[in-house]
Protein backbone atom coordinates (compact mmCIF):
# COMPACT_ATOMS: atom_id res chain seq x y z
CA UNK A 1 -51.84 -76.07 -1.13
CA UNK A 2 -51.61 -72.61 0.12
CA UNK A 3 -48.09 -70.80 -0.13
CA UNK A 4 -45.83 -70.54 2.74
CA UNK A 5 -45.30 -67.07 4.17
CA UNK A 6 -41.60 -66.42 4.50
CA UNK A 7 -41.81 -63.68 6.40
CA UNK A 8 -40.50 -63.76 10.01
CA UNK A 9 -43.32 -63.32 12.85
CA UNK A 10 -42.76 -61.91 15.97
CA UNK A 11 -44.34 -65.27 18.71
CA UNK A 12 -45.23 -65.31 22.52
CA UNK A 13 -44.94 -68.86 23.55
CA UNK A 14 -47.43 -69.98 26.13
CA UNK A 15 -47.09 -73.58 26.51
CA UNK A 16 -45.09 -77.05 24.83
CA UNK A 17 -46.63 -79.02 22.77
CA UNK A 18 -46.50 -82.97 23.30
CA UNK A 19 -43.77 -83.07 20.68
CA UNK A 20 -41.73 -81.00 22.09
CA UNK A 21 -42.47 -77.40 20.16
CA UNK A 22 -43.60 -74.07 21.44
CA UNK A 23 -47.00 -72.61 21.73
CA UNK A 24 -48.15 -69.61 19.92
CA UNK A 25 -51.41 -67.86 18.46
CA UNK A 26 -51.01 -65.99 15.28
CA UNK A 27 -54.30 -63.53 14.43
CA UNK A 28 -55.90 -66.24 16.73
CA UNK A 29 -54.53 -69.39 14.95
CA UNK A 30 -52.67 -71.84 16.99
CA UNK A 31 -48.72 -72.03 15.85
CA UNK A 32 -46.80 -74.80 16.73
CA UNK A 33 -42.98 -73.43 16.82
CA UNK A 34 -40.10 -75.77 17.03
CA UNK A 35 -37.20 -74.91 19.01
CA UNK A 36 -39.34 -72.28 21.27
CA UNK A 37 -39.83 -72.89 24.99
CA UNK A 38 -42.47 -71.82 27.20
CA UNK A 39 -42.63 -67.83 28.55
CA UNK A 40 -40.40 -67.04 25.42
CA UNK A 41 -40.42 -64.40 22.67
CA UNK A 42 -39.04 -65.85 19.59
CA UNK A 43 -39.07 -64.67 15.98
CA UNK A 44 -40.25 -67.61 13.50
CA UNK A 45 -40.31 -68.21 9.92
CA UNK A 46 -43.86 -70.25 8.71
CA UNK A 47 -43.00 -74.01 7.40
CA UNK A 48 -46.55 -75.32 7.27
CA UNK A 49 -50.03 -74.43 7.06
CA UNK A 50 -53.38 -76.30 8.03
CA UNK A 51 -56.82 -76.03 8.96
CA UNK A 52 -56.44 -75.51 12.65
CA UNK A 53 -53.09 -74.86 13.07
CA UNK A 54 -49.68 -73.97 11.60
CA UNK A 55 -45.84 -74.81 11.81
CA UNK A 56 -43.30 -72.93 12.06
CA UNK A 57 -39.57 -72.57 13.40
CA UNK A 58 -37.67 -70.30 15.32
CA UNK A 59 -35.33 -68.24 13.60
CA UNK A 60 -34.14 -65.29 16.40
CA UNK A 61 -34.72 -65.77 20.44
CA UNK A 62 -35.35 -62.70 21.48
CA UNK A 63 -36.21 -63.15 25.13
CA UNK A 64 -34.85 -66.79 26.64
CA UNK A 65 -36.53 -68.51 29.02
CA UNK A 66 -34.68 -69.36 31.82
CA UNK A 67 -35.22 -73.28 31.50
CA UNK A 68 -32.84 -73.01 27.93
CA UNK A 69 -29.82 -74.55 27.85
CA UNK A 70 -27.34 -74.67 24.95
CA UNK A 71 -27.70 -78.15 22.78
CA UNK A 72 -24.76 -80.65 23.14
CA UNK A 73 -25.66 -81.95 19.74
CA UNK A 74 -24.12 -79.68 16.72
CA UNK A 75 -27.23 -81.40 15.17
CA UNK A 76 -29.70 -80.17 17.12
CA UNK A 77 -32.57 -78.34 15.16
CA UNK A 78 -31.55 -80.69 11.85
CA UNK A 79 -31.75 -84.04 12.63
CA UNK A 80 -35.15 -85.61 14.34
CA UNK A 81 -34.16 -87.29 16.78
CA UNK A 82 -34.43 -85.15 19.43
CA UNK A 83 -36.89 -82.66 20.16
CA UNK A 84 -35.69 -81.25 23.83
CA UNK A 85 -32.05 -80.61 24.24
CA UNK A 86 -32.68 -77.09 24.17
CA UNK A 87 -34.71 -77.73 27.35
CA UNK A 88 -32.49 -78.37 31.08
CA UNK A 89 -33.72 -81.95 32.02
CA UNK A 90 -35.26 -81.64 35.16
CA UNK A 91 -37.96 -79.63 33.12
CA UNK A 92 -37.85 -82.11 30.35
CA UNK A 93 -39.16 -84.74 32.51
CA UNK A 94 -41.63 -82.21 34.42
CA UNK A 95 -42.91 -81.22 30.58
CA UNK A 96 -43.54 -85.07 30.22
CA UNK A 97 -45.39 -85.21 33.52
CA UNK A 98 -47.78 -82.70 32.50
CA UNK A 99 -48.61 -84.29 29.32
CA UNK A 100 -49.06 -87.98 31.40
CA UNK A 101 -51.42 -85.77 33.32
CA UNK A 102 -53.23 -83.56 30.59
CA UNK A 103 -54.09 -87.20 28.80
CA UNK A 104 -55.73 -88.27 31.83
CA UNK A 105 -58.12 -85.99 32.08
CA UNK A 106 -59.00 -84.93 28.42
CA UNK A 107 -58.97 -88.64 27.09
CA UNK A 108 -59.42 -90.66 30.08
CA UNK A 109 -61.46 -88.48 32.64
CA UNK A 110 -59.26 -89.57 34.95
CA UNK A 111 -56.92 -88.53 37.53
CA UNK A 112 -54.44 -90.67 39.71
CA UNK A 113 -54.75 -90.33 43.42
CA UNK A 114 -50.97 -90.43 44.17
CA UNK A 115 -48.18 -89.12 41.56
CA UNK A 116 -45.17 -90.69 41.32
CA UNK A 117 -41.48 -89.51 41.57
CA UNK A 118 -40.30 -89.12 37.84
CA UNK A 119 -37.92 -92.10 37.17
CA UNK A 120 -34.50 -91.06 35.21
CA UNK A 121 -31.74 -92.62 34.65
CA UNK A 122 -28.04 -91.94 32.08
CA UNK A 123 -29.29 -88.61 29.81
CA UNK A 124 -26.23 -88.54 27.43
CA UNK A 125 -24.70 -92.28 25.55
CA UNK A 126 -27.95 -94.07 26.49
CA UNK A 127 -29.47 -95.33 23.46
CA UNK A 128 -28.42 -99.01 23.06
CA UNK A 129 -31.21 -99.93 20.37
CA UNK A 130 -31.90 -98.01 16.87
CA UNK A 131 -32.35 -97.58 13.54
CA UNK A 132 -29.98 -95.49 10.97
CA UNK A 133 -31.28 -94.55 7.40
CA UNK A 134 -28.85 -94.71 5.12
CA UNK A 135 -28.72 -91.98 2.20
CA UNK A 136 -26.25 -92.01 -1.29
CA UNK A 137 -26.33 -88.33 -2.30
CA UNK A 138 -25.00 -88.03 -5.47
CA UNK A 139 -24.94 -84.25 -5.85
CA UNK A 140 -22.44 -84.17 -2.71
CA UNK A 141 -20.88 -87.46 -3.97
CA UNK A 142 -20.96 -88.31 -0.23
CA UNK A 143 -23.24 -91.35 1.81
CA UNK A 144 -25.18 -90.38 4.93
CA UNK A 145 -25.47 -92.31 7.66
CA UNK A 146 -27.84 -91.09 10.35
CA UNK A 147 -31.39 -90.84 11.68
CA UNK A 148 -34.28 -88.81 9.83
CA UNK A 149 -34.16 -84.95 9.72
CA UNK A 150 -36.97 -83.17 11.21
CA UNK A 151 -38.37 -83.61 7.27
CA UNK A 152 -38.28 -87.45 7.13
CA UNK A 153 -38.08 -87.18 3.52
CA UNK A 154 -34.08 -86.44 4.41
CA UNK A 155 -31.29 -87.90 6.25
CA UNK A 156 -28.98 -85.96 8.67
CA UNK A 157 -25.72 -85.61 7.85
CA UNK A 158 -24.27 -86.77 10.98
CA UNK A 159 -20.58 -86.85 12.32
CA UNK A 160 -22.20 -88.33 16.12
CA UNK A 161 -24.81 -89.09 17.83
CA UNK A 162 -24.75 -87.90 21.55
CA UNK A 163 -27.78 -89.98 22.79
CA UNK A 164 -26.53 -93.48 21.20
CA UNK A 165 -24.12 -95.33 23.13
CA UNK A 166 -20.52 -93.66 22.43
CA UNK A 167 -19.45 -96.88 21.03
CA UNK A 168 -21.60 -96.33 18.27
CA UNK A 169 -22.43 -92.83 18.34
CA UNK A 170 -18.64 -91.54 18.30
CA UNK A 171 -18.30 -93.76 15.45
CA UNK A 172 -21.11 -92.72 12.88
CA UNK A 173 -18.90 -91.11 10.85
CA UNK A 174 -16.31 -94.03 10.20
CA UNK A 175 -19.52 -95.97 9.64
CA UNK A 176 -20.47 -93.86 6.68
CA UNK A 177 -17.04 -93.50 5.46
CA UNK A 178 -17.32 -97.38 5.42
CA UNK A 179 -20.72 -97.72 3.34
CA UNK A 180 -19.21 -94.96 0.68
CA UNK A 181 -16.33 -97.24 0.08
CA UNK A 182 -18.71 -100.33 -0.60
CA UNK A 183 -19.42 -101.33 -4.13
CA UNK A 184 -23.19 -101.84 -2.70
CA UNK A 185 -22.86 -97.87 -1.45
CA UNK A 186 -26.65 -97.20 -3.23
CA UNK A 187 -27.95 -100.77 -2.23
CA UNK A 188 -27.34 -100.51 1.63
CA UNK A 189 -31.09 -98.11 3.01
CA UNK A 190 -30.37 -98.85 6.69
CA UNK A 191 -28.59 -100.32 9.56
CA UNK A 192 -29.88 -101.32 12.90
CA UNK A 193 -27.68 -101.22 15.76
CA UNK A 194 -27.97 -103.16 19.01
CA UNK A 195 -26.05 -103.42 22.25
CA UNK A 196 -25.82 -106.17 25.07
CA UNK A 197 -23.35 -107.16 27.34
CA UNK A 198 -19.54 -106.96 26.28
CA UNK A 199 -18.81 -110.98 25.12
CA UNK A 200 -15.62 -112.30 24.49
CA UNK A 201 -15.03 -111.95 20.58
CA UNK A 202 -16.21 -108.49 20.45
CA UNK A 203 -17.27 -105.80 22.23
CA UNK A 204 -21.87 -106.62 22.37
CA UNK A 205 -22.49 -104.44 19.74
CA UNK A 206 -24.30 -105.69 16.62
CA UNK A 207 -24.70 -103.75 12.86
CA UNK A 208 -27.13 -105.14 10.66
CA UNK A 209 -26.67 -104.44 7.22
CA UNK A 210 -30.22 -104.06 5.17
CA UNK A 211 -29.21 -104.48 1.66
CA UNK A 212 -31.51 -104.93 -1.27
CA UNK A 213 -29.11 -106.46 -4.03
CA UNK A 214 -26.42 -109.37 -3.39
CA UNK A 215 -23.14 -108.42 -1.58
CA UNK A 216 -19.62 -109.06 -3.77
CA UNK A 217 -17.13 -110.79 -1.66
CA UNK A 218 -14.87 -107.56 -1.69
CA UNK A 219 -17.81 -105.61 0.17
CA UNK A 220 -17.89 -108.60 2.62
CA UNK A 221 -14.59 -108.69 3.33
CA UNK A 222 -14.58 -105.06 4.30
CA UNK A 223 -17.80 -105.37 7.11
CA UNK A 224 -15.68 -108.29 8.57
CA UNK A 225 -12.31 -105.98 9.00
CA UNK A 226 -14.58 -102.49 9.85
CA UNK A 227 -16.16 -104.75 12.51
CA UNK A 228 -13.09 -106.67 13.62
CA UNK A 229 -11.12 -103.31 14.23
CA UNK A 230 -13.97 -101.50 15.57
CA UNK A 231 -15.07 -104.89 18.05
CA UNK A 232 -18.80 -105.19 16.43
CA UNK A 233 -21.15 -108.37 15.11
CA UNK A 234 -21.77 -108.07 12.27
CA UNK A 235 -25.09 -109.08 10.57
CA UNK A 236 -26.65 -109.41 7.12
CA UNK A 237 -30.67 -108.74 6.14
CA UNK A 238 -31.09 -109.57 2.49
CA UNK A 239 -34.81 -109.64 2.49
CA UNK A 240 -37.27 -109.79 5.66
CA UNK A 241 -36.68 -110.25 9.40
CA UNK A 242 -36.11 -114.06 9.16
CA UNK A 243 -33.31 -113.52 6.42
CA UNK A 244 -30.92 -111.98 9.17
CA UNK A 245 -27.80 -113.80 9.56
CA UNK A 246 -24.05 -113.43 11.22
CA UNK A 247 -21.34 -112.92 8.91
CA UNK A 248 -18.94 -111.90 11.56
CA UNK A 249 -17.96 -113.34 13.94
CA UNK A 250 -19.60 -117.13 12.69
CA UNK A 251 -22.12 -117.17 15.59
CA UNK A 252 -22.09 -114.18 17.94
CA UNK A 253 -23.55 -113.82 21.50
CA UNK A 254 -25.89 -111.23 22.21
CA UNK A 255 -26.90 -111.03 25.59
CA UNK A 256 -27.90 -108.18 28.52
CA UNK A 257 -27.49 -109.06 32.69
CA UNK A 258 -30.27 -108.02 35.40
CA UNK A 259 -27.75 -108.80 38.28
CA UNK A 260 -30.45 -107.83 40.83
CA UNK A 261 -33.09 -110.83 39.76
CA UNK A 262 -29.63 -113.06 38.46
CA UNK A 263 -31.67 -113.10 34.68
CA UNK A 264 -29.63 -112.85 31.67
CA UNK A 265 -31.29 -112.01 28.55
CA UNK A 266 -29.94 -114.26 25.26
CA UNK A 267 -31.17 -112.17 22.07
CA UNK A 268 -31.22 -111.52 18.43
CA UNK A 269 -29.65 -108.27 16.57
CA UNK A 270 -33.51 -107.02 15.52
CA UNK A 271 -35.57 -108.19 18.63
CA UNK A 272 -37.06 -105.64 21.01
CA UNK A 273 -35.42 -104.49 23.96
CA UNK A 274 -35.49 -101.56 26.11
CA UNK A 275 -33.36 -98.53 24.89
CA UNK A 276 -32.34 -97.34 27.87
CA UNK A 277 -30.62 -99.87 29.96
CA UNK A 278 -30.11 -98.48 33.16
CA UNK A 279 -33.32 -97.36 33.37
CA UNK A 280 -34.48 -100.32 32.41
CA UNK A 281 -33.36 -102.18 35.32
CA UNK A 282 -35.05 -99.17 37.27
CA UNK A 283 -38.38 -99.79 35.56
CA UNK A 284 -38.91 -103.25 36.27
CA UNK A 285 -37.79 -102.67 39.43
CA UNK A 286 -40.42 -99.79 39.69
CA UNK A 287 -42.99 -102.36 38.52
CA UNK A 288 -42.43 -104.82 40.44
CA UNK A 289 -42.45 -102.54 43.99
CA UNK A 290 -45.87 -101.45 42.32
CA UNK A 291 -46.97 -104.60 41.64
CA UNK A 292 -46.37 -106.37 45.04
CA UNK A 293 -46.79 -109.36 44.10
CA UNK A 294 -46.82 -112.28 46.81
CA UNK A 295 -44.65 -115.58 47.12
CA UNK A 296 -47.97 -117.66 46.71
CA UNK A 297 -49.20 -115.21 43.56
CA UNK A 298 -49.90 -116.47 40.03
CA UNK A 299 -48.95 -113.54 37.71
CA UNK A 300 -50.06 -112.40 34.02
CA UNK A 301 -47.33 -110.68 32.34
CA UNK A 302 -49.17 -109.63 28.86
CA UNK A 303 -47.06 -108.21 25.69
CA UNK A 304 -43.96 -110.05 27.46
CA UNK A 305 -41.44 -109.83 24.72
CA UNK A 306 -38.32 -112.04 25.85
CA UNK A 307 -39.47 -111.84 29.00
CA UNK A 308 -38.22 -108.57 30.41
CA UNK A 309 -40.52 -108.54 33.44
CA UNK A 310 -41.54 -112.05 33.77
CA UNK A 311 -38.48 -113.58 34.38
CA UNK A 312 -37.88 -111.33 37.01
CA UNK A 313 -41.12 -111.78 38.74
CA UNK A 314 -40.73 -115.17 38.56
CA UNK A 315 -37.79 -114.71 41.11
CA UNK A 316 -40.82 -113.54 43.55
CA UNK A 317 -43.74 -115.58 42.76
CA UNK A 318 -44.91 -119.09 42.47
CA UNK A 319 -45.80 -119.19 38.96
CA UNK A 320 -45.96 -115.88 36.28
CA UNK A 321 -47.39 -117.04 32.54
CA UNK A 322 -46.17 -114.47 29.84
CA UNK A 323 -48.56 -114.16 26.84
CA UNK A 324 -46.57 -112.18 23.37
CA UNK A 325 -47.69 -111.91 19.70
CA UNK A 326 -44.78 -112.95 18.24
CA UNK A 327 -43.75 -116.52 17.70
CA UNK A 328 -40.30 -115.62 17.80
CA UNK A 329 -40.24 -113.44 21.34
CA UNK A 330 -41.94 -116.44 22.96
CA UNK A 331 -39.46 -118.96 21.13
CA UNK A 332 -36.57 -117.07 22.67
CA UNK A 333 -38.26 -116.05 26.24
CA UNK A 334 -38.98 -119.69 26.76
CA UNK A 335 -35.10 -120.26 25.80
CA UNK A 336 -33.66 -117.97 28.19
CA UNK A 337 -36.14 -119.09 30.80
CA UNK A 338 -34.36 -122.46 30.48
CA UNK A 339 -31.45 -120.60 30.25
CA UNK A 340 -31.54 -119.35 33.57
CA UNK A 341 -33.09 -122.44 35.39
CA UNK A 342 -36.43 -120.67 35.56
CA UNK A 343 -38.63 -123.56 35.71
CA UNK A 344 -41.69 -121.38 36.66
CA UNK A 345 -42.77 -119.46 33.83
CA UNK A 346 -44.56 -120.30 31.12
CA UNK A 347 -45.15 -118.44 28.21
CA UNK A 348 -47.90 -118.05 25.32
CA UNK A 349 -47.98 -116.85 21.45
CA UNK A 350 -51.37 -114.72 20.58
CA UNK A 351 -52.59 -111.62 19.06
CA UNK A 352 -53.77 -109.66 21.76
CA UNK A 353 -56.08 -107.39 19.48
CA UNK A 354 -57.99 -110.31 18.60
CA UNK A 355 -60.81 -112.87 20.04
CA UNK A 356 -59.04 -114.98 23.08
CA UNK A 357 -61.70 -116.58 24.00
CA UNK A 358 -60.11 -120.33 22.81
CA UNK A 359 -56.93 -119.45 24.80
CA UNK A 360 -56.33 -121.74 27.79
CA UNK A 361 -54.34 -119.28 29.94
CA UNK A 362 -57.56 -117.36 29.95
CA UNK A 363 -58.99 -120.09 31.63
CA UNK A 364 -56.91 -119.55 34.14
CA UNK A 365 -56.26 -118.30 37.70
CA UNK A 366 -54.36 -115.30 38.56
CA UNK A 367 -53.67 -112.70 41.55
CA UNK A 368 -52.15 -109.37 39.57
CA UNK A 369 -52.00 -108.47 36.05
CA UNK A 370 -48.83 -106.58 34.70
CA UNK A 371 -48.55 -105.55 30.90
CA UNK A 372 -46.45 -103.41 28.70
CA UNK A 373 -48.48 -103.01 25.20
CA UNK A 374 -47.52 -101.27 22.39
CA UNK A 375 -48.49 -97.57 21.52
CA UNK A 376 -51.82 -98.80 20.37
CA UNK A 377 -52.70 -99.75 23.91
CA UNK A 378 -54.37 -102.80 25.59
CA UNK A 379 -57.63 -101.68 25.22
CA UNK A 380 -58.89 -105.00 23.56
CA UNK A 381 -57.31 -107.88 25.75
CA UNK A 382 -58.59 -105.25 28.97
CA UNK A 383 -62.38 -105.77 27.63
CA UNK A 384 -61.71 -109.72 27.59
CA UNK A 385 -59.96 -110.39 30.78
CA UNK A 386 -62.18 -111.31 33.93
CA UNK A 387 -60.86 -108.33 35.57
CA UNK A 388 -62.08 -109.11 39.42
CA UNK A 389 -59.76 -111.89 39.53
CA UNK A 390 -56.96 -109.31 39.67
CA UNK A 391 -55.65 -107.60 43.54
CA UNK A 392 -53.35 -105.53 41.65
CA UNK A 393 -52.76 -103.80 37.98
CA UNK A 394 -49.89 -102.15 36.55
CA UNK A 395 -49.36 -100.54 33.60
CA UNK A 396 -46.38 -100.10 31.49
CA UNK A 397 -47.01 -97.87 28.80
CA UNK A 398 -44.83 -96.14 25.86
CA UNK A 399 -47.62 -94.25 24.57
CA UNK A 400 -49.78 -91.40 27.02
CA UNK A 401 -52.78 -91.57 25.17
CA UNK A 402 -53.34 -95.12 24.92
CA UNK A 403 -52.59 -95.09 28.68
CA UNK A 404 -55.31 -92.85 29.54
CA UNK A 405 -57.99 -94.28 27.37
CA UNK A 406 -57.76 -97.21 29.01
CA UNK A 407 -57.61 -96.19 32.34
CA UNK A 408 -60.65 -94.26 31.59
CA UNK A 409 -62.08 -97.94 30.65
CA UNK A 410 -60.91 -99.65 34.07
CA UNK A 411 -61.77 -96.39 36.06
CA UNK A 412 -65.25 -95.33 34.86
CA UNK A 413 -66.62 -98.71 33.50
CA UNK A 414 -65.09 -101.32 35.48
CA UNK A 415 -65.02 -99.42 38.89
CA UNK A 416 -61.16 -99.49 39.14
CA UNK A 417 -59.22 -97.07 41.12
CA UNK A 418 -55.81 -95.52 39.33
CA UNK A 419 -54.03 -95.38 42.73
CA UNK A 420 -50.88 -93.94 41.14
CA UNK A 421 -49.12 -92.90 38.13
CA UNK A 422 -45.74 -91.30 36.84
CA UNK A 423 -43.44 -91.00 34.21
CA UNK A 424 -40.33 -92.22 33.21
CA UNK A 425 -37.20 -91.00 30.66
CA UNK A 426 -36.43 -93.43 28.84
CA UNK A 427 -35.47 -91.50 26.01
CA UNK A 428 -34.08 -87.89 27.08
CA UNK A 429 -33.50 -85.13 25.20
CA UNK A 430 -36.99 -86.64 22.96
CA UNK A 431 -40.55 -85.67 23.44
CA UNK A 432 -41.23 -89.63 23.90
CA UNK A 433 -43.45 -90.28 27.33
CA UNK A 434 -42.84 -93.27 29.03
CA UNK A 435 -44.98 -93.91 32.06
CA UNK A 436 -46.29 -96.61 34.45
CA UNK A 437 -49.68 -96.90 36.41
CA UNK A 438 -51.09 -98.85 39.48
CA UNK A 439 -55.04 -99.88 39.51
CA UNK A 440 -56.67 -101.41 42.26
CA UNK A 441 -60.25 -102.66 42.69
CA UNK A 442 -62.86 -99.85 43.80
């Protein structure tokens, strides 16, 4: 591998890249340059090399743009988890909406005839869902608790967490405090956290403790009191997903509201749920306006998780059938469809990447199509589906580029029209792109 240079560069930044770092051209090499903003002249220090580009990092600002704002976080520029908060928000979002839009035409060849309002929601104490590494160091006899640093091979040293919810974020540092006094201090590589409505015993928030040799009963005793005083669940993973279990309280309730649709969501400390929940409730609300779906409709919801937007559209419809890879999700969507008297929606277990062809709710009738994939897209279960059955398709997607690739599929081989498209923040302050899209027949 080629040596670094560490000599500072003088860099004119034209344009962001989708992760969030400046654009530069060094003796007509593209530079990526993190913490640089558009129409700025920064000084940088090299950090990587490759064939068609480098990395570097800024060092000196010497001309601001007018856009930068001073970080909140006293981590920013460390830790990983953000990319942006050097960036005011209403051009965050904007930044996202051209990347939504630059996808759509280089992948997809594709444009949307209407764009839609950006959709925001809380910017600071948002996160309700994550993942903390957890780090012994022995050289600063210390334990870190935090999320990645910009080089995962590291954890950040972190006192807070702005973004998480300030129930857990304000707390980070007691939480490492707590692992360093645990006999299991080098056993212990993560701990997920999870919020859902406040419930009676504690306060909705659930740790789960990955740890990769037994627990002695004096390192159990102290998770019960750290989550008694500080009002969290507390749960054990010994070995794989299935080996999570309570230790304290003896059988916590985890559960989130959607007052508008009267749904409440039952759940389990490491199942997927939106980050963000106020602009969650936005979202599906977005969805569903997009969607119009009809009091006499049949509805697919496809990647349906617990249910997130079927239950609600089953508020509207006469029937919505929810189809979700994981045995589990369905288990537990068809439990809190019960749970809320929701007698019509049915939902399905199968791997949407794969050959449906045996699957009865194929078989079946339906008036719109909404689905929510992960960031490798839908682009299989879109080349199975009998498409013209469909008034109405939208889109929920986490990832722009699987977005646009298969919009480019509806639009340019199945005659679709992308009537609209926009983007959504549900992560601020990241370079993440959330966005939605409506398709109608051409």
């Amino acid at each position: 591998m080629a040596r670094l240079d560490p000599t500072p560069f003088l860099a004119e930044i034209t344009d962001l890249t989708h992760d969030g770092r400046g654009v530069a051209r060094r003796d007509g090499k593209a530079v990526f340059v993190a913490g640089a903003l558009p129409g700025e002249r920064v000084m940088a220090v090299q950090t990587g090399r490759h064939r068609s580009f480098d990395e570097a990092r800024t060092v000196e600002v010497l001309q601001a743009a007018p856009e930068r704002v001073a970080p909140r976080c006293a981590h920013f520029g460390v830790c990983g988890g953000c990319a942006l908060q050097h960036y005011a928000e209403e051009k965050q979002i904007l930044a996202k909406q051209r990347v939504l839009l630059e996808n759509f035409d280089r992948i997809g060849h594709v444009a949307p005839e209407r764009l839609l309002p950006p959709l925001a929601d809380a910017s600071w104490g948002y996160r309700r869902k994550g993942r903390f590494s957890v780090r012994r160091v022995e050289k600063k006899d210390k334990t870190l608790v935090g999320f990645r640093e910009a080089d995962p091979r590291f954890v950040a040293d972190l006192a807070e967490c702005r973004t998480v919810i300030p129930q857990i974020g304000e707390r980070i540092g007691a939480l490492a405090a707590l692992v360093d006094g645990l006999q299991a201090r080098r056993e212990i590589p993560q701990i997920e956290f999870i919020a859902g409505d406040p419930a009676p015993e504690f306060g909705g928030v659930a740790l789960t403790f990955r740890h990769l040799a037994p627990l002695s009963d004096e390192d159990r005793a102290a998770l019960v009191a750290f989550g008694r005083a500080q009002g969290f669940a507390i749960f054990l993973q010994p070995g794989g997903v299935d080996s999570v279990h309570p230790l304290w309280p003896e059988a916590p309730r985890l559960a989130f509201s959607l007052p508008e649709w009267n749904v409440e969501f039952l759940f389990r400390p490491l199942d997927f749920i939106q980050v963000n929940a106020g602009l969650n409730g936005k979202m599906i609300r977005h969805a569903l306006d997009l969607l119009d779906p009809q009091p006499g409709d049949r509805v697919l919801d496809l990647f349906a998780g617990l249910g997130n937007f079927t239950l609600p559209l089953a508020r509207r419809v006469r029937e919505v059938v929810g189809v979700e890879g994981e045995a589990g999700l369905v288990r537990r969507a068809r439990e809190n469809a019960a749970h809320n008297g929701i007698a019509n929606a049915q939902f399905h277990a199968a791997d949407l990447a794969k050959d449906l062809g045996g699957e009865p709710w194929m078989k079946q009738g339906f008036d719109a199509l909404l689905l929510d994939p992960p960031r490798s897209g839908a682009d299989a279960v879109l080349a199975q589906l009998p498409l013209k059955q469909f008034r109405r398709i939208v889109y929920v997607s986490c990832h722009p580029a699987s977005l646009a690739r298969d919009a480019g599929f509806l639009v340019n081989e199945k005659g679709w029209k992308l009537r609209a498209a926009g983007v959504m923040d549900m992560f601020p302050h990241t370079a993440h792109v959330e966005s939605i899209a409506m398709f109608e027949p051409g």
